[in-house]
C-alpha atoms as a PDB file:
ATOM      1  CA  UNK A   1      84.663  44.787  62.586  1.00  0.00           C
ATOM      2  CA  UNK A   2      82.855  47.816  63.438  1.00  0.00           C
ATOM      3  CA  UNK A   3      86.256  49.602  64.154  1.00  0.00           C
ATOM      4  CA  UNK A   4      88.033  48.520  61.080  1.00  0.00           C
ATOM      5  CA  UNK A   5      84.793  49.525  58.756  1.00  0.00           C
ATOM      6  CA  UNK A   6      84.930  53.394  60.565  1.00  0.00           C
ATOM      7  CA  UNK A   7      88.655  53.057  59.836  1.00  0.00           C
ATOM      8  CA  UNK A   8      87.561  52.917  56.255  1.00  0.00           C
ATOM      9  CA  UNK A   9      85.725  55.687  56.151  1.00  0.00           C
ATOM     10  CA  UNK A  10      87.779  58.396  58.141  1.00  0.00           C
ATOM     11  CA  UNK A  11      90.877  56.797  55.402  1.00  0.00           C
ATOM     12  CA  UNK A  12      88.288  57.164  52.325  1.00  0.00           C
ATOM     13  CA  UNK A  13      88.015  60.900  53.103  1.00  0.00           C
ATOM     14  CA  UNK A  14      91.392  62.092  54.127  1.00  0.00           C
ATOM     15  CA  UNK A  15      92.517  64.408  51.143  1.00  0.00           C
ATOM     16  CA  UNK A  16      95.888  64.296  51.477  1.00  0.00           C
ATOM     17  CA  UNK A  17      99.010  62.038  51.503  1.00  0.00           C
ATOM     18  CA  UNK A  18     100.006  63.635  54.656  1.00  0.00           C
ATOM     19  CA  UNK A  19      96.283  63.247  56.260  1.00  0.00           C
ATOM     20  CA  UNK A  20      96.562  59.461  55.572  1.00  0.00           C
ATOM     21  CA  UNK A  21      99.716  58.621  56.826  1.00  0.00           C
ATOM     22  CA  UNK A  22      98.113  60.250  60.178  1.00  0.00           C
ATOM     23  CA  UNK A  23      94.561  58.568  59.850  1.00  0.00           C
ATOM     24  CA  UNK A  24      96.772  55.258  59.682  1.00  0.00           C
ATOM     25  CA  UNK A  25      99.222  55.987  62.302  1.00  0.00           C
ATOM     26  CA  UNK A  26      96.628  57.425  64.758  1.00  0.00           C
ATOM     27  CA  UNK A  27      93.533  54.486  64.226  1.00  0.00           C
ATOM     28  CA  UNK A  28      95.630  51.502  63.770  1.00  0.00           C
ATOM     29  CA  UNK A  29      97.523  52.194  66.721  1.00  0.00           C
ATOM     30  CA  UNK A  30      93.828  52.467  68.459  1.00  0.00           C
ATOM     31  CA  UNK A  31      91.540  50.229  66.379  1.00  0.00           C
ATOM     32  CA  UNK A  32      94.778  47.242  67.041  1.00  0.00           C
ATOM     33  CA  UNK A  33      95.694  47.916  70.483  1.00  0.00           C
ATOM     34  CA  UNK A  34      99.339  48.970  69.259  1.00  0.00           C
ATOM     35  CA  UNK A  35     102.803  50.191  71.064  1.00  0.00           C
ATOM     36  CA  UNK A  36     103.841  51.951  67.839  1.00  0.00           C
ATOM     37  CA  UNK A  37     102.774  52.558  64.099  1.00  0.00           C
ATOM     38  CA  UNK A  38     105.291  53.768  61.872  1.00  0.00           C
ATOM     39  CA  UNK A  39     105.121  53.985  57.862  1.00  0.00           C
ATOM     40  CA  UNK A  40     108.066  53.737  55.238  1.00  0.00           C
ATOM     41  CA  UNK A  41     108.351  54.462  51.908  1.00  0.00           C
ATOM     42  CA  UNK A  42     110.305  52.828  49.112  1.00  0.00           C
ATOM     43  CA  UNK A  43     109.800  55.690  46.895  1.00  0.00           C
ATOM     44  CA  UNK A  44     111.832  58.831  48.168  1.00  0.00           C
ATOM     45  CA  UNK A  45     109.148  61.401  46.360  1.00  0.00           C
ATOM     46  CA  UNK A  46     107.019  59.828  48.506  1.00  0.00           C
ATOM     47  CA  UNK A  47     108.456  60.528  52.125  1.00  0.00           C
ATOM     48  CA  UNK A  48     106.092  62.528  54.418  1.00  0.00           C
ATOM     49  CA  UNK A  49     106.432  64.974  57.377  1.00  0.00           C
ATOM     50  CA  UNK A  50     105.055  61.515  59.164  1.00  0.00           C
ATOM     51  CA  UNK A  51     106.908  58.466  57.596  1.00  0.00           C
ATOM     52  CA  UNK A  52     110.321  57.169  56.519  1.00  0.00           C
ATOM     53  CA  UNK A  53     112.288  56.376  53.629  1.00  0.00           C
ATOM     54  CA  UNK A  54     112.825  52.458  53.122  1.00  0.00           C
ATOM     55  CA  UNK A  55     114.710  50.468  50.900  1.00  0.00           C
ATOM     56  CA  UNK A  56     113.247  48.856  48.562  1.00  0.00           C
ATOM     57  CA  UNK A  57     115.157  45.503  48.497  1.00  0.00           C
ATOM     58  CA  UNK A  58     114.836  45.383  52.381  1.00  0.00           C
ATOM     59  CA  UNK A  59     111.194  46.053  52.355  1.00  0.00           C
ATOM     60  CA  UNK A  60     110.151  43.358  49.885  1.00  0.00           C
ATOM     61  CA  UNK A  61     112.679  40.429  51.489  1.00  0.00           C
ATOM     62  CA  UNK A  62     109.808  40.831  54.515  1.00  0.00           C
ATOM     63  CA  UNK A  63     106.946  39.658  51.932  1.00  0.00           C
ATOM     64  CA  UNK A  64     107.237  36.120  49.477  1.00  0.00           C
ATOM     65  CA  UNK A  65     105.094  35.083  47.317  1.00  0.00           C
ATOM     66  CA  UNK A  66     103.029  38.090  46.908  1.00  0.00           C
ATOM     67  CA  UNK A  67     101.449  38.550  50.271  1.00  0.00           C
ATOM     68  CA  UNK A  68     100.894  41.556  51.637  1.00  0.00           C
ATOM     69  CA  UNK A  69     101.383  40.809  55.126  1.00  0.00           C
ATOM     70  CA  UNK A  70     104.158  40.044  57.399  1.00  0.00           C
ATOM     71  CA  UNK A  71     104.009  38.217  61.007  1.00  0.00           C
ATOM     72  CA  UNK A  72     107.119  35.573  61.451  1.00  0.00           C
ATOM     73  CA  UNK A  73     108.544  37.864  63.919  1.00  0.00           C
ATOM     74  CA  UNK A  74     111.923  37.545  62.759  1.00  0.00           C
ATOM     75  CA  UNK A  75     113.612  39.451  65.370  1.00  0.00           C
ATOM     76  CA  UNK A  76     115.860  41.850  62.621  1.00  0.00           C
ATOM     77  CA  UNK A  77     112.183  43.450  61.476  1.00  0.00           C
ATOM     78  CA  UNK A  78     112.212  44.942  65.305  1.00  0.00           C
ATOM     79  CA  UNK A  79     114.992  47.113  65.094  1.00  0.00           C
ATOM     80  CA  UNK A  80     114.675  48.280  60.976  1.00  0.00           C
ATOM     81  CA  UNK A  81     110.567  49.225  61.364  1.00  0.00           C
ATOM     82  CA  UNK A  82     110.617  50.169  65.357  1.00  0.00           C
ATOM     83  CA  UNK A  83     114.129  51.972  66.074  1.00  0.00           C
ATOM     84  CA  UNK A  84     114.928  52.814  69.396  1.00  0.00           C
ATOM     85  CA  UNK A  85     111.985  50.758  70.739  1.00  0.00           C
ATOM     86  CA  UNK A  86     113.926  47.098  70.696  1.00  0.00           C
ATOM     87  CA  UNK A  87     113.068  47.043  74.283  1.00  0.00           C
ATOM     88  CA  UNK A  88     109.601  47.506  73.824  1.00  0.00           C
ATOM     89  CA  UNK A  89     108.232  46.294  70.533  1.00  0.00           C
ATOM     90  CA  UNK A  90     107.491  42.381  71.416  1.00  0.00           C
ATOM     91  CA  UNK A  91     105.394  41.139  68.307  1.00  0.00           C
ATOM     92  CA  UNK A  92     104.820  43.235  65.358  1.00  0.00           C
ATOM     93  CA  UNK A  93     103.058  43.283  62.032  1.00  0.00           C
ATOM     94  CA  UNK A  94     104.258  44.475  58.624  1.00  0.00           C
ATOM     95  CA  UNK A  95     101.715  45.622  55.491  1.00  0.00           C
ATOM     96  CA  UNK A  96     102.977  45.895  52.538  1.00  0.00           C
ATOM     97  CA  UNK A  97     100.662  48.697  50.379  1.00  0.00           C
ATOM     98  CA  UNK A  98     101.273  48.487  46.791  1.00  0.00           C
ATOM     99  CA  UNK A  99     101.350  51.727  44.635  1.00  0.00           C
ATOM    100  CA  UNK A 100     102.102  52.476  41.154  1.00  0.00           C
ATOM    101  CA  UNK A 101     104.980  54.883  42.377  1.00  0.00           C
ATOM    102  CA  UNK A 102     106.582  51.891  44.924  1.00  0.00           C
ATOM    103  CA  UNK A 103     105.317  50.584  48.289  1.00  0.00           C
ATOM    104  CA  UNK A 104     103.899  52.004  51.414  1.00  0.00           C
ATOM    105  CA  UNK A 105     104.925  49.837  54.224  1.00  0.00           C
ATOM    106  CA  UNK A 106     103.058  50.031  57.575  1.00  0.00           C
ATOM    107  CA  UNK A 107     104.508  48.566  60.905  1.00  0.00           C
ATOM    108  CA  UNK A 108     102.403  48.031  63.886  1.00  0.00           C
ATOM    109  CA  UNK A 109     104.068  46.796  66.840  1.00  0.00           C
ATOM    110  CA  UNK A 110     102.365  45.384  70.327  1.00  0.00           C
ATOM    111  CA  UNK A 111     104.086  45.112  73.761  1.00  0.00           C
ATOM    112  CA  UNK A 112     102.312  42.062  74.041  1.00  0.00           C
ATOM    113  CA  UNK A 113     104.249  38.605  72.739  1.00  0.00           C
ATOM    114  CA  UNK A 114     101.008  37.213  71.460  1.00  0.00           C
ATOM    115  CA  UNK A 115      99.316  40.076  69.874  1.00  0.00           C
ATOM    116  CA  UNK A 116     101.016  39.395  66.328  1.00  0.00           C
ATOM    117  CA  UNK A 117     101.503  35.709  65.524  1.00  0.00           C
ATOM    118  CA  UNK A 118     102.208  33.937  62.367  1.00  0.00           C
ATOM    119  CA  UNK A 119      99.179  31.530  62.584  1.00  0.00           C
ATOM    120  CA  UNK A 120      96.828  35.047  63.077  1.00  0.00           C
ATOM    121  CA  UNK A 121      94.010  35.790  60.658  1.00  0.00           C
ATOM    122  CA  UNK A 122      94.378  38.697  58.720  1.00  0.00           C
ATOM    123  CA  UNK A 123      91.165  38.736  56.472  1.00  0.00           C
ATOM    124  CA  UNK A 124      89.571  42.226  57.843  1.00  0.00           C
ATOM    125  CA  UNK A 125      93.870  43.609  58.148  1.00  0.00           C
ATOM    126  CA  UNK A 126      93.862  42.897  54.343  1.00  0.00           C
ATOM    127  CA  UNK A 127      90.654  44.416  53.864  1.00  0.00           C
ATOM    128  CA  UNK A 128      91.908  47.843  55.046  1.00  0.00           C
ATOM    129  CA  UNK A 129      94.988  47.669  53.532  1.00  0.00           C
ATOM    130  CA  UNK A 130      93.299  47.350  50.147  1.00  0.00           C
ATOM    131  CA  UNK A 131      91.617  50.467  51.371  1.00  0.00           C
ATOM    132  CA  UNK A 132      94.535  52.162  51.910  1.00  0.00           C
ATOM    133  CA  UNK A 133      95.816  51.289  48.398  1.00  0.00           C
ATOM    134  CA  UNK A 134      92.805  52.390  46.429  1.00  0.00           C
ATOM    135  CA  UNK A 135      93.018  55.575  48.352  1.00  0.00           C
ATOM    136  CA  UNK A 136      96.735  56.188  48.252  1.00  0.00           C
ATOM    137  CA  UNK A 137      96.865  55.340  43.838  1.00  0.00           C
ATOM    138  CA  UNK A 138      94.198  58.005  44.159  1.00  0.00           C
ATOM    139  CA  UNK A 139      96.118  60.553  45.089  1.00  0.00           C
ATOM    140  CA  UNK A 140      98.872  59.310  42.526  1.00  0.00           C
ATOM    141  CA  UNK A 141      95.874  60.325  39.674  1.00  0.00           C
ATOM    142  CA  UNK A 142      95.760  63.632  40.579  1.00  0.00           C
END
């Protein structure tokens, strides 16, 4: 808890786009005990030095009925949001980080089988994610 709440902060006063998409790839990968973190964009305007392009269709058949995480582990998700580590990535989460200019998506991935699992709690994940989308539409205001 105490890790996810610093999280917070250090992504509450990053004051860029650019900034962010590091903050997120640099502490989740810590705070989480990930292999990987890597970021996609639906929106192309959006794309950073630091994250991918995604489409959109592709992104949102990984979240039904409005959730904003992803852990089935369908096998596919592996090789679209961790290329070239297939060998690597065992479990994985996806977050799905709504904007008013299309969707951030963030993909952590473990080495560990059991580290992601579809019966996981994800109360304090969805916590930061909402802090990454009140953050991220902030930027859109400016």
């Amino acid at each position: 808890q105490k890790r996810i709440l610093k999280s917070s902060i250090r992504i509450l006063n990053t004051k860029s786009l650019i900034k962010l998409i590091d903050v997120i790839i640099s502490d989740l990968k810590i705070i989480l005990g990930c292999k990987s973190v890597n970021c996609f964009f639906t929106n192309k305007d959006k794309i950073t030095s630091n994250s991918t392009l995604i489409d959109n269709r592709i992104a949102n058949s990984y979240f039904r009925d409005g959730k904003k995480t992803y852990l089935n582990q369908n096998p596919k998700g592996i090789m679209i949001f961790f290329p070239n580590q297939s060998r690597t990535i065992k479990s994985y989460i996806l977050l799905k980080v709504e904007t008013k200019q299309g969707n951030l998506i963030i993909a952590m991935g473990s080495n560990i089988i059991t580290k992601f699992t579809p019966d996981q709690q994800v109360d304090l994940i969805e916590y930061l994610n909402k802090i990454i989308e009140i953050k991220i539409n902030s930027f859109e205001r400016e």
